[in-house]
C-alpha atoms as a PDB file:
ATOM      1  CA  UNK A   1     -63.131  36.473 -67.096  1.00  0.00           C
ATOM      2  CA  UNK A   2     -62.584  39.315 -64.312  1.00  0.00           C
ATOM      3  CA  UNK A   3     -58.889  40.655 -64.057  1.00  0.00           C
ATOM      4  CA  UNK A   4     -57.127  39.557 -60.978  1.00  0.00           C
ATOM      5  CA  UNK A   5     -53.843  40.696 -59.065  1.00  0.00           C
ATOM      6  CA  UNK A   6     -50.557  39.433 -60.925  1.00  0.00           C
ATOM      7  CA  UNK A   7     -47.980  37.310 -59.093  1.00  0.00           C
ATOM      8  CA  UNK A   8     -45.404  34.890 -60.119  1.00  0.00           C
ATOM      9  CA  UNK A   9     -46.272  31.240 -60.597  1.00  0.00           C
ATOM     10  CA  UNK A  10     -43.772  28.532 -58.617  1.00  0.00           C
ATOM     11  CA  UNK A  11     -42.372  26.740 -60.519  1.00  0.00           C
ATOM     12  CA  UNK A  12     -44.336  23.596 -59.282  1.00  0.00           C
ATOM     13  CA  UNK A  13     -47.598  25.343 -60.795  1.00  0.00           C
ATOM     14  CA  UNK A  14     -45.651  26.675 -63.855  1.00  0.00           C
ATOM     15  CA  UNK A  15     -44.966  22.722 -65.003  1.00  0.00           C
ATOM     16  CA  UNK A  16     -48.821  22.430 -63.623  1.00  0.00           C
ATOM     17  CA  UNK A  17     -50.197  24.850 -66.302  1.00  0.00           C
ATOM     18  CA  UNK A  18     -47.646  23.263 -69.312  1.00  0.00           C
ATOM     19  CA  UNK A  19     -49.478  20.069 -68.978  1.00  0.00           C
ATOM     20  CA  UNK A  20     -52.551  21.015 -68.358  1.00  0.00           C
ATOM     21  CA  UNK A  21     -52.201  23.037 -71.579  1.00  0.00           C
ATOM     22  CA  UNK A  22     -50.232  20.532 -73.563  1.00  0.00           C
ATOM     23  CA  UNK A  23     -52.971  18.131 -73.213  1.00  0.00           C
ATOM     24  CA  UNK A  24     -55.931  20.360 -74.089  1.00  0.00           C
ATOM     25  CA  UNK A  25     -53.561  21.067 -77.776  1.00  0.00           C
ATOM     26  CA  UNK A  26     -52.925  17.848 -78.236  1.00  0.00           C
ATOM     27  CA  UNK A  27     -56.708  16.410 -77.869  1.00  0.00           C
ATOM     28  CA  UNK A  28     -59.957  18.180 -79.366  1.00  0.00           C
ATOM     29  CA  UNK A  29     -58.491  21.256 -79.393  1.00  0.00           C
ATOM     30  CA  UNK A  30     -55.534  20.738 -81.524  1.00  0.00           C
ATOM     31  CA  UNK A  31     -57.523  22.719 -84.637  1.00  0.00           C
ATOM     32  CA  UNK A  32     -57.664  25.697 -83.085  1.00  0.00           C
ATOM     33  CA  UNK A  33     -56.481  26.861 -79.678  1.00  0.00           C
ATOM     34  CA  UNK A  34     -59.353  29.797 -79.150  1.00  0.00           C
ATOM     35  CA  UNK A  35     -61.276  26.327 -78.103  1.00  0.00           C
ATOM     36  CA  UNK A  36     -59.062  26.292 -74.777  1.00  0.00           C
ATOM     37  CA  UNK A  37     -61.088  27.803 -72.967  1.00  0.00           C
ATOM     38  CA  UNK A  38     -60.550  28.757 -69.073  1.00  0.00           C
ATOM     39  CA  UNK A  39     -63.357  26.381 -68.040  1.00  0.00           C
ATOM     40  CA  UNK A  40     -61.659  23.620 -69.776  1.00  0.00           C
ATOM     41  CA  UNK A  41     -57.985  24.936 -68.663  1.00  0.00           C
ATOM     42  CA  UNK A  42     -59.600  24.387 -64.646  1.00  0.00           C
ATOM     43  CA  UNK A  43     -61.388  21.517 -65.391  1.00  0.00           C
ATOM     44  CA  UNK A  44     -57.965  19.296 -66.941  1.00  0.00           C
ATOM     45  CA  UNK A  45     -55.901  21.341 -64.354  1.00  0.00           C
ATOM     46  CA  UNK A  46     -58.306  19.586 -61.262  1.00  0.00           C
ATOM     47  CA  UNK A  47     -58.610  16.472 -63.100  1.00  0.00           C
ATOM     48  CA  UNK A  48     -55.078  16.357 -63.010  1.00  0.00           C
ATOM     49  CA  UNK A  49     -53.676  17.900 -60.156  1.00  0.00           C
ATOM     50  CA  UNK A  50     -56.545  18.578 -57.527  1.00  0.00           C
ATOM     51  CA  UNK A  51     -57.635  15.398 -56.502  1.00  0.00           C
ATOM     52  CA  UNK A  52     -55.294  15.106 -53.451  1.00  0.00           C
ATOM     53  CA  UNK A  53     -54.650  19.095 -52.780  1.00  0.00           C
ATOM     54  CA  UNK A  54     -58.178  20.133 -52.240  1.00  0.00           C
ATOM     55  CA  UNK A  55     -57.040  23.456 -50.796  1.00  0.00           C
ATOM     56  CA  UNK A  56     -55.977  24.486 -55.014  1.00  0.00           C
ATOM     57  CA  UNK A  57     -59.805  24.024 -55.948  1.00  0.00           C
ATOM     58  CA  UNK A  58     -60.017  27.392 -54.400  1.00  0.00           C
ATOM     59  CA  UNK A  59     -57.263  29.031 -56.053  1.00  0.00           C
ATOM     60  CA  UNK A  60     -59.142  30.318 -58.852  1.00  0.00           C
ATOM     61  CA  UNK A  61     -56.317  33.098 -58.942  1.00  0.00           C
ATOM     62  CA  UNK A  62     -53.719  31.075 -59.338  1.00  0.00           C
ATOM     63  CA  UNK A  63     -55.516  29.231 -62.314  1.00  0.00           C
ATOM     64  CA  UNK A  64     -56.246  32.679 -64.405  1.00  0.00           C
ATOM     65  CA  UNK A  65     -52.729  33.947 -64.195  1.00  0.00           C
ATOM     66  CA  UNK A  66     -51.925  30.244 -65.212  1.00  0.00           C
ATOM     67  CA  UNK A  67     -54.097  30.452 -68.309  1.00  0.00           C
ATOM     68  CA  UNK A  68     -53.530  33.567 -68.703  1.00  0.00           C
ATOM     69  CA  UNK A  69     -49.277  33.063 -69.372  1.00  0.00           C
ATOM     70  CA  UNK A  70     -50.006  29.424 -71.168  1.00  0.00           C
ATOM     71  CA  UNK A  71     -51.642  30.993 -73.662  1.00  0.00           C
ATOM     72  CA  UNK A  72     -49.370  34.076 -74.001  1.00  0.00           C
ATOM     73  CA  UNK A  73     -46.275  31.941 -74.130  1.00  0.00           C
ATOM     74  CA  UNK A  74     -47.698  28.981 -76.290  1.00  0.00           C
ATOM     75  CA  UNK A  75     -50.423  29.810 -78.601  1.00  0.00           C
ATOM     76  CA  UNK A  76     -48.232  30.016 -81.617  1.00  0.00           C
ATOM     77  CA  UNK A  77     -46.341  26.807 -80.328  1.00  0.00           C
ATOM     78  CA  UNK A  78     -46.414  23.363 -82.022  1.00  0.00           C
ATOM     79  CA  UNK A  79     -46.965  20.310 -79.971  1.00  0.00           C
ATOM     80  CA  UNK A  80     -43.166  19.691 -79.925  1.00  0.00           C
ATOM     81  CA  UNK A  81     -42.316  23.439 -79.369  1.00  0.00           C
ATOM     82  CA  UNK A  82     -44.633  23.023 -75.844  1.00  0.00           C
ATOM     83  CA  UNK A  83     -42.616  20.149 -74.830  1.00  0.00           C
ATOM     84  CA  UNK A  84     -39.266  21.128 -75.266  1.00  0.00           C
ATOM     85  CA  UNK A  85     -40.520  24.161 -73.621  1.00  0.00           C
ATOM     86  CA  UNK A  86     -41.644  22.163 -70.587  1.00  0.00           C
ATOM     87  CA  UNK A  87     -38.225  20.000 -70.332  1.00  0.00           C
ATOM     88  CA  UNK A  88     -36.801  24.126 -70.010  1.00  0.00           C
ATOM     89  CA  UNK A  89     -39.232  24.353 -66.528  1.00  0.00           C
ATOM     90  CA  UNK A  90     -39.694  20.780 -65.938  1.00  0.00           C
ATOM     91  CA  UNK A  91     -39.100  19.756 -61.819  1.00  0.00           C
ATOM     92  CA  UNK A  92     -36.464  16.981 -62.876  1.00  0.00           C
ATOM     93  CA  UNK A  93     -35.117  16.234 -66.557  1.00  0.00           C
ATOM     94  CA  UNK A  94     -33.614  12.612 -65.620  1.00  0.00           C
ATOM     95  CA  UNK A  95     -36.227   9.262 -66.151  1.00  0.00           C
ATOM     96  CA  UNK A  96     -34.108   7.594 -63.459  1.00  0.00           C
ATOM     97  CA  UNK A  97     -33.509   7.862 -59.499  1.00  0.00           C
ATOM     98  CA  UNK A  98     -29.965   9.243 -59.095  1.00  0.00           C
ATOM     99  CA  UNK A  99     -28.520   5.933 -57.004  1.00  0.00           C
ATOM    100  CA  UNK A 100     -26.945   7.873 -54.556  1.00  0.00           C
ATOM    101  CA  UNK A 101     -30.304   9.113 -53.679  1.00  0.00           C
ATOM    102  CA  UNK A 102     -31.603   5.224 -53.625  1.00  0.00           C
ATOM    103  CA  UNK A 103     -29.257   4.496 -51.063  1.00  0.00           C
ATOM    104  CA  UNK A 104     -29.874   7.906 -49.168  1.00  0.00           C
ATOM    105  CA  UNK A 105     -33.501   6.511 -48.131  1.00  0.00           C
ATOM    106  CA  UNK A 106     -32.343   3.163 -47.226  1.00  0.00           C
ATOM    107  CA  UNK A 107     -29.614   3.872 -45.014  1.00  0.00           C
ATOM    108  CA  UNK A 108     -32.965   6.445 -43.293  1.00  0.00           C
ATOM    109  CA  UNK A 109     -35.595   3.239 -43.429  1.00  0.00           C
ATOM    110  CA  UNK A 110     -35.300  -0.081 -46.130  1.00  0.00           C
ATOM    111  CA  UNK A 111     -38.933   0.360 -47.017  1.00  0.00           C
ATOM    112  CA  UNK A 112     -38.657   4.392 -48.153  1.00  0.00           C
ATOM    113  CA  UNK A 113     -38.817   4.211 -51.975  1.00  0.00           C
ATOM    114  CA  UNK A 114     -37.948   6.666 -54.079  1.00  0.00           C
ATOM    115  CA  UNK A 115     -39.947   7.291 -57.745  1.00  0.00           C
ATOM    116  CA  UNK A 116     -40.650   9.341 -60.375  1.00  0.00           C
ATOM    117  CA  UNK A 117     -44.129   9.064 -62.048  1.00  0.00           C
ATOM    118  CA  UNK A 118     -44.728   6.034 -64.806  1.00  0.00           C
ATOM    119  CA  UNK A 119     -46.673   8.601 -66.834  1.00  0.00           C
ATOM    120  CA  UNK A 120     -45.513  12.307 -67.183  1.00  0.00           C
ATOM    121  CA  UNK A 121     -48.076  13.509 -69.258  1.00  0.00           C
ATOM    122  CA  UNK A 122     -50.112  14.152 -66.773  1.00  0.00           C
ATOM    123  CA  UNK A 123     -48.185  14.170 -63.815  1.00  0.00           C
ATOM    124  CA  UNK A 124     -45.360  16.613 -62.235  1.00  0.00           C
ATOM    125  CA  UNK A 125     -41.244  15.782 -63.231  1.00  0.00           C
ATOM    126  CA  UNK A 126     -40.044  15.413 -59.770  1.00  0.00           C
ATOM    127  CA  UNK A 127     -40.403  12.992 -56.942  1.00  0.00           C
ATOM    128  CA  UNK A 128     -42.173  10.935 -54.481  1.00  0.00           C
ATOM    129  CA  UNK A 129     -40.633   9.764 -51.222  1.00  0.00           C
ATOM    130  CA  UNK A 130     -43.236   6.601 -50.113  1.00  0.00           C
ATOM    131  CA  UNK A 131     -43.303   4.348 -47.260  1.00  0.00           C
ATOM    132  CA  UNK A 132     -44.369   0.758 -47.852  1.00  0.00           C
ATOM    133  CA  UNK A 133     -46.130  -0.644 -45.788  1.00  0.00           C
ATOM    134  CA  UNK A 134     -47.320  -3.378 -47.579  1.00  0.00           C
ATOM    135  CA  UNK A 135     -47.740  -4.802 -51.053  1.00  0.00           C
ATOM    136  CA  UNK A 136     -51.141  -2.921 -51.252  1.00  0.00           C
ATOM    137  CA  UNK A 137     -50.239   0.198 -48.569  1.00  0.00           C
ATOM    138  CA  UNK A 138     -47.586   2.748 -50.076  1.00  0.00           C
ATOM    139  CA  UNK A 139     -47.748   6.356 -47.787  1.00  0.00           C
ATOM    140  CA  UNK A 140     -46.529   9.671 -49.617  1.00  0.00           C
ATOM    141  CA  UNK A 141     -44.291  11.243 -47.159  1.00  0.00           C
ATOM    142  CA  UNK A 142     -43.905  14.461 -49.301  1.00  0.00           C
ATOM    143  CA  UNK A 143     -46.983  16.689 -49.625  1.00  0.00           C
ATOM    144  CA  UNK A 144     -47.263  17.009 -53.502  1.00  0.00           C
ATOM    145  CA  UNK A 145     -47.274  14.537 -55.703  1.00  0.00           C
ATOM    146  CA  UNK A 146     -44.348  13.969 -57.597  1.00  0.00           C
ATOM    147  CA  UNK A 147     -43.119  17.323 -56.482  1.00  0.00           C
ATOM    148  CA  UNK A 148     -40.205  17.037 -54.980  1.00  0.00           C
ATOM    149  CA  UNK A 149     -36.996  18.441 -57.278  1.00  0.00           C
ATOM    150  CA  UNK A 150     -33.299  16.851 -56.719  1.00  0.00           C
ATOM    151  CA  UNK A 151     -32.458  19.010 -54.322  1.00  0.00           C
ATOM    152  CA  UNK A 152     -35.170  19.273 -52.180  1.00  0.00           C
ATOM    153  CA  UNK A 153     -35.787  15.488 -52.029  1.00  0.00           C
ATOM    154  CA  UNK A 154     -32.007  15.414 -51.033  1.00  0.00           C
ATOM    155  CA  UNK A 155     -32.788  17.966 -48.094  1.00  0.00           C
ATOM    156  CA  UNK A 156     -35.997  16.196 -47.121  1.00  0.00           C
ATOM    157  CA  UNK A 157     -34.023  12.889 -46.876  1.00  0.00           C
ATOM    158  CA  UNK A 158     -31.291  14.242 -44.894  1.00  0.00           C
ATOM    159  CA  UNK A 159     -33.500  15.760 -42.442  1.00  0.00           C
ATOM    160  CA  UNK A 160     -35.700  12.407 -41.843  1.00  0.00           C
ATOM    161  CA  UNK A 161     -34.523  10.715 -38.307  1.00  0.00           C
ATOM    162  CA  UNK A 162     -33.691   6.928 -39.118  1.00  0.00           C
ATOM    163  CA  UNK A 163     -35.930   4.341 -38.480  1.00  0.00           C
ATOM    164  CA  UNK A 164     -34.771   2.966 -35.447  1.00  0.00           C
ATOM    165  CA  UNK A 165     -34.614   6.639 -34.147  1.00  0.00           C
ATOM    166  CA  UNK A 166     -38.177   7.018 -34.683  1.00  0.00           C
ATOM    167  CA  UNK A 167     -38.933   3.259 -32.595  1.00  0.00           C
ATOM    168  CA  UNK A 168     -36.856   4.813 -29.874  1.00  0.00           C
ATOM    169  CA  UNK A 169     -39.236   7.615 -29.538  1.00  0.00           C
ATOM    170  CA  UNK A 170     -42.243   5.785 -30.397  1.00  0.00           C
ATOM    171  CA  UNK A 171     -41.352   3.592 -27.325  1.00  0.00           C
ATOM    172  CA  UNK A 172     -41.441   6.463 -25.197  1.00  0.00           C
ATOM    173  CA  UNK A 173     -44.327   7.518 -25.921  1.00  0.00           C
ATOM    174  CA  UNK A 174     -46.223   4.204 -25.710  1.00  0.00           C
ATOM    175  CA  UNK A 175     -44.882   3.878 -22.178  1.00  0.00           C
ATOM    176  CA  UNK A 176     -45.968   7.572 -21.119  1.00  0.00           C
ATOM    177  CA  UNK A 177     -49.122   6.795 -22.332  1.00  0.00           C
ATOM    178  CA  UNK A 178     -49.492   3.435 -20.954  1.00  0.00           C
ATOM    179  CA  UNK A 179     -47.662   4.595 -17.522  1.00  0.00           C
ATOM    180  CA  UNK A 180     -51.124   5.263 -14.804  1.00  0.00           C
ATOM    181  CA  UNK A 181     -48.461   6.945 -12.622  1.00  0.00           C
ATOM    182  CA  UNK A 182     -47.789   9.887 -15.367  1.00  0.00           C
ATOM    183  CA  UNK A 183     -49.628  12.656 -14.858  1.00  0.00           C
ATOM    184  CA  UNK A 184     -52.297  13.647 -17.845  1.00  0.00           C
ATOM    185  CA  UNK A 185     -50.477  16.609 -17.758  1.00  0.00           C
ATOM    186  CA  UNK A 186     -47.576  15.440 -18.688  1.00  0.00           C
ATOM    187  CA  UNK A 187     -48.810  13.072 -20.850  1.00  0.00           C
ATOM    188  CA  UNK A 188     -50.708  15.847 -22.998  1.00  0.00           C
ATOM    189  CA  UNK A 189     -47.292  17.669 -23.427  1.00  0.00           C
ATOM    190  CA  UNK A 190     -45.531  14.558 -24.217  1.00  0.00           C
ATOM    191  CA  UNK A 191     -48.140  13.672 -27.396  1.00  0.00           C
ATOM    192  CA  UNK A 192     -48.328  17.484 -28.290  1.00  0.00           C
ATOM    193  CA  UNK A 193     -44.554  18.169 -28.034  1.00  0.00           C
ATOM    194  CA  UNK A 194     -43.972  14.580 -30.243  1.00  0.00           C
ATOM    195  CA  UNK A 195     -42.764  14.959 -34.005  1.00  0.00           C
ATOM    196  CA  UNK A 196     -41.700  12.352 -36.608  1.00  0.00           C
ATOM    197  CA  UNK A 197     -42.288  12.274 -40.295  1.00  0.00           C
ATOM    198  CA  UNK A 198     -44.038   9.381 -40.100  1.00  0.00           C
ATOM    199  CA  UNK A 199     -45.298   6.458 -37.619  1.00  0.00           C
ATOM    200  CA  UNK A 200     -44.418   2.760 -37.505  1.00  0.00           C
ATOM    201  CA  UNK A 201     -46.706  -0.202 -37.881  1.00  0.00           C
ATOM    202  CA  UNK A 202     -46.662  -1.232 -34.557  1.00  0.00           C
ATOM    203  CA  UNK A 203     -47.020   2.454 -33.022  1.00  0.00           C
ATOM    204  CA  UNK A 204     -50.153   2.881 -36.051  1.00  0.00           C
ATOM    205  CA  UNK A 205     -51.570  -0.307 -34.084  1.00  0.00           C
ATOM    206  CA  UNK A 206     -51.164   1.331 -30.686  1.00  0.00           C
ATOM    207  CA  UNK A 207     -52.499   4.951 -31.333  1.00  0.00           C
ATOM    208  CA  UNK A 208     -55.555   3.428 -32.892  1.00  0.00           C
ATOM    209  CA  UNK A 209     -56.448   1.667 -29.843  1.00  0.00           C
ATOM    210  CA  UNK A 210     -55.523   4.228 -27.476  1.00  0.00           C
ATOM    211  CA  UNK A 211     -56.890   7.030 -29.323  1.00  0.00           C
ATOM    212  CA  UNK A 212     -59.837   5.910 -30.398  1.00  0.00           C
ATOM    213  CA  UNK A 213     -61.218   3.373 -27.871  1.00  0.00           C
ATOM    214  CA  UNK A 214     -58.246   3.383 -24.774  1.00  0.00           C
ATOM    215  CA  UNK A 215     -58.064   7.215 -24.101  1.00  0.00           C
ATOM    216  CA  UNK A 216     -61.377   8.875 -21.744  1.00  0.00           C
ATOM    217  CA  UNK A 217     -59.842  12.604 -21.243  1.00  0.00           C
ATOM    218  CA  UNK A 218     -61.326  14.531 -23.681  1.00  0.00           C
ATOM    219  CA  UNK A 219     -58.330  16.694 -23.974  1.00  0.00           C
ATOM    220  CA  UNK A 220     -55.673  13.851 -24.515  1.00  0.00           C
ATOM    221  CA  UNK A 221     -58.177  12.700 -26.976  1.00  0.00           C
ATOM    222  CA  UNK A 222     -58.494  15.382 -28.893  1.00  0.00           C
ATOM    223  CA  UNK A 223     -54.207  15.646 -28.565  1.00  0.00           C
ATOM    224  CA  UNK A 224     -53.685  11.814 -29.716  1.00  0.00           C
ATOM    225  CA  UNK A 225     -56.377  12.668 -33.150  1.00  0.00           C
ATOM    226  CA  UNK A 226     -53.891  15.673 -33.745  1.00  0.00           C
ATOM    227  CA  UNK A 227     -50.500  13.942 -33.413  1.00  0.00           C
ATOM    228  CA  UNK A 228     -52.152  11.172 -35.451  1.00  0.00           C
ATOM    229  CA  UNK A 229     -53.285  13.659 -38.499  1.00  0.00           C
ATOM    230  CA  UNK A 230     -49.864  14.668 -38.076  1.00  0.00           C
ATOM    231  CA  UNK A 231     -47.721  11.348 -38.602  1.00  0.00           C
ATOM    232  CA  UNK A 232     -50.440  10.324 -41.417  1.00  0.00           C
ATOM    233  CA  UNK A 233     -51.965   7.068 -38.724  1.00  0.00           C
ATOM    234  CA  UNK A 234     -55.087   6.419 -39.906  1.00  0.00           C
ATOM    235  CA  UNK A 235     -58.011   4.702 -38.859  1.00  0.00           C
ATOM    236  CA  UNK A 236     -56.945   0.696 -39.681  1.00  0.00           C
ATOM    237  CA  UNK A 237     -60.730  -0.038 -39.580  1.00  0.00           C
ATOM    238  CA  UNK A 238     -61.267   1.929 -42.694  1.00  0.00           C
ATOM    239  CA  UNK A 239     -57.981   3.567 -43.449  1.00  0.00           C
ATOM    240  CA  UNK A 240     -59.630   6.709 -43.400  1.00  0.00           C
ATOM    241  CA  UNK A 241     -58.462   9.961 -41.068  1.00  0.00           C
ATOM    242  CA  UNK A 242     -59.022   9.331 -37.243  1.00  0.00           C
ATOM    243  CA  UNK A 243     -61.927  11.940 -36.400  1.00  0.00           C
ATOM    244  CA  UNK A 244     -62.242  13.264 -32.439  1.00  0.00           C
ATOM    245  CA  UNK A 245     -66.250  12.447 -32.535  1.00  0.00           C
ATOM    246  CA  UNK A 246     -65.350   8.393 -33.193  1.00  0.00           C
ATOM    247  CA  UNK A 247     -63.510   8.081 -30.318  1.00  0.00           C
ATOM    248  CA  UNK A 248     -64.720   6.921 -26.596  1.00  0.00           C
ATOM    249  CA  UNK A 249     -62.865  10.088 -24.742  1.00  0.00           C
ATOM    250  CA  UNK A 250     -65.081  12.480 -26.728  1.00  0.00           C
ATOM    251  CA  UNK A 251     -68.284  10.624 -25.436  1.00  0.00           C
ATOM    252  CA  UNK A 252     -69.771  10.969 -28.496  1.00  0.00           C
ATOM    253  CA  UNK A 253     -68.988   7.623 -30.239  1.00  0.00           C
ATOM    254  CA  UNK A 254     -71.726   5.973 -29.678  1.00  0.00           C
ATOM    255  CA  UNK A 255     -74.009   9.004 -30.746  1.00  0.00           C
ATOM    256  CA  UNK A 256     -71.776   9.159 -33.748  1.00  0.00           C
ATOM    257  CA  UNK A 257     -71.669   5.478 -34.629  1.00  0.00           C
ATOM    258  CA  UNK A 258     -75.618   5.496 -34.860  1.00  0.00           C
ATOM    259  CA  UNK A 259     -76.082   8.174 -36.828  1.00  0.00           C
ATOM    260  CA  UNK A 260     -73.269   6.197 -39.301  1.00  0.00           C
ATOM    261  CA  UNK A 261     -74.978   3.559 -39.432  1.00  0.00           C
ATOM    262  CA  UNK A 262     -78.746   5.470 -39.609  1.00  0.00           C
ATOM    263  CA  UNK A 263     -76.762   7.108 -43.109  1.00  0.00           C
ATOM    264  CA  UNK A 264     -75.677   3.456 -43.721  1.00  0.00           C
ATOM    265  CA  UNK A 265     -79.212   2.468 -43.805  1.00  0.00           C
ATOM    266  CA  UNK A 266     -80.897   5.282 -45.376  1.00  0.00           C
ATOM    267  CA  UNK A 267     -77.937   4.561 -48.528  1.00  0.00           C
ATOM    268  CA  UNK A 268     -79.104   0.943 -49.136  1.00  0.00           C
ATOM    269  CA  UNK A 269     -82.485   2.077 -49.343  1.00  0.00           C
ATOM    270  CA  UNK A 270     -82.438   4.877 -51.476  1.00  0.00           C
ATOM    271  CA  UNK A 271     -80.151   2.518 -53.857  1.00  0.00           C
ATOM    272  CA  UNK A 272     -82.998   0.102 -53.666  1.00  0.00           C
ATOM    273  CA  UNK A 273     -85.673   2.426 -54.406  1.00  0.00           C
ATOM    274  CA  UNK A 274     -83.733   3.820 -57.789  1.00  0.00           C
ATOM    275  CA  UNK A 275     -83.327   0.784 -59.112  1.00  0.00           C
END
């Protein structure tokens, strides 16, 4: 393994690299630790802790300083040494939500939940803050997974408008948009100057249609796909991210949605023909 620069881990990728390690000495490894390896070190750490931060399968730095202090600091460490070592660095100690905090998020919207994860083995100490949507549709509002510690989820509570701030300005919006007599370019600035941690159902409903089949300026298109990335509003079609190229205003939806359904075809068959 080449050398790389040295930094500091955060403390968020310190409690990353204790589990990632604790479970490689507590599996097949737990003879001898020479057999964690940094391939295996990555490969738990992504299993783990990649799947929804895609940008940290490129931080191959990160991972070898990572390895590189796990095994200085716990090689000679039993399996209970590691984890009282990791309740030392851990995000949160507590296995409850502080109640104080509980009724923080309700007083901002009834349906934010606060949790901690069901299984810390292989998960971070610290937080979620969720949306619910539905019984089936919970949305992180925080960008790590069960990263948040107790005083930054306090913070990022605090700073969250209420709910019936964020209708308000939803409202406004909707009637910009839907107002003929507003200029586009005021209508661009409104959508590009519009900010909320997160979007209603109703609005979710609205930007869909506008967005992707009411809007036919190509640059207020392009605006509405941003401002939805940015309040998490998916496509409710498939629930997955609104892309610029689906939508009428682009004028290439209809180029797009046949070569979507060309790849449609072309899957069935080749499924067909393996079988």
């Amino acid at each position: 393994m080449t050398d790389t620069k040295q930094f500091t881990l955060s403390k968020i990728d310190t409690e990353r690299a204790v589990v990632t390690y604790l479970n490689l000495a507590k599996g097949k490894n737990s003879e001898s630790r020479n057999n964690i390896t940094f391939g295996k070190f990555t490969s738990t750490w992504e299993t783990f802790f990649d799947t929804e931060e895609i940008a940290y399968r490129d931080s191959r730095d990160l991972k070898i300083q990572a390895f590189k202090n796990m095994h200085h600091l716990l090689d000679d460490k039993s399996i209970e040494e590691i984890k009282e070592y990791r309740e030392t660095i851990c995000l949160y100690t507590g296995s409850e939500v502080p109640l104080d905090i509980v009724e923080m998020a309700k007083n901002k919207n009834s349906n934010l939940k606060i949790c901690l994860a069901k299984n810390r083995n292989i998960n971070l100490s610290g937080f979620d803050v969720l949306l619910k949507y539905s019984n089936r549709e919970n949305l992180r509002l925080n960008t790590v997974p069960y990263g948040l510690t107790e005083k930054s989820l306090r913070r990022f509570i605090n700073s969250m408008p209420t709910k019936q701030e964020i209708v308000q300005n939803e409202k406004a919006l909707m009637d910009i948009l839907k107002d003929e007599k507003v200029s586009m370019k005021n209508r661009k600035k409104a959508v590009c100057k519009y900010k909320a941690p997160y979007a209603t159902q109703n609005f979710r409903v609205f930007m869909n249609r506008f967005t992707i089949h009411g809007c036919k300026d190509k640059q207020l298109t392009n605006d509405c796909v941003t401002l939805c990335n940015k309040v998490h509003i998916m496509n409710l079609s498939n629930m997955k991210p609104i892309k610029y190229e689906f939508c009428e205003g682009s004028g290439k939806r209809e180029i797009t949605m046949k070569k979507v359904k060309r790849d449609i075809k072309r899957g069935k068959k080749n499924k067909k023909s393996k079988k």
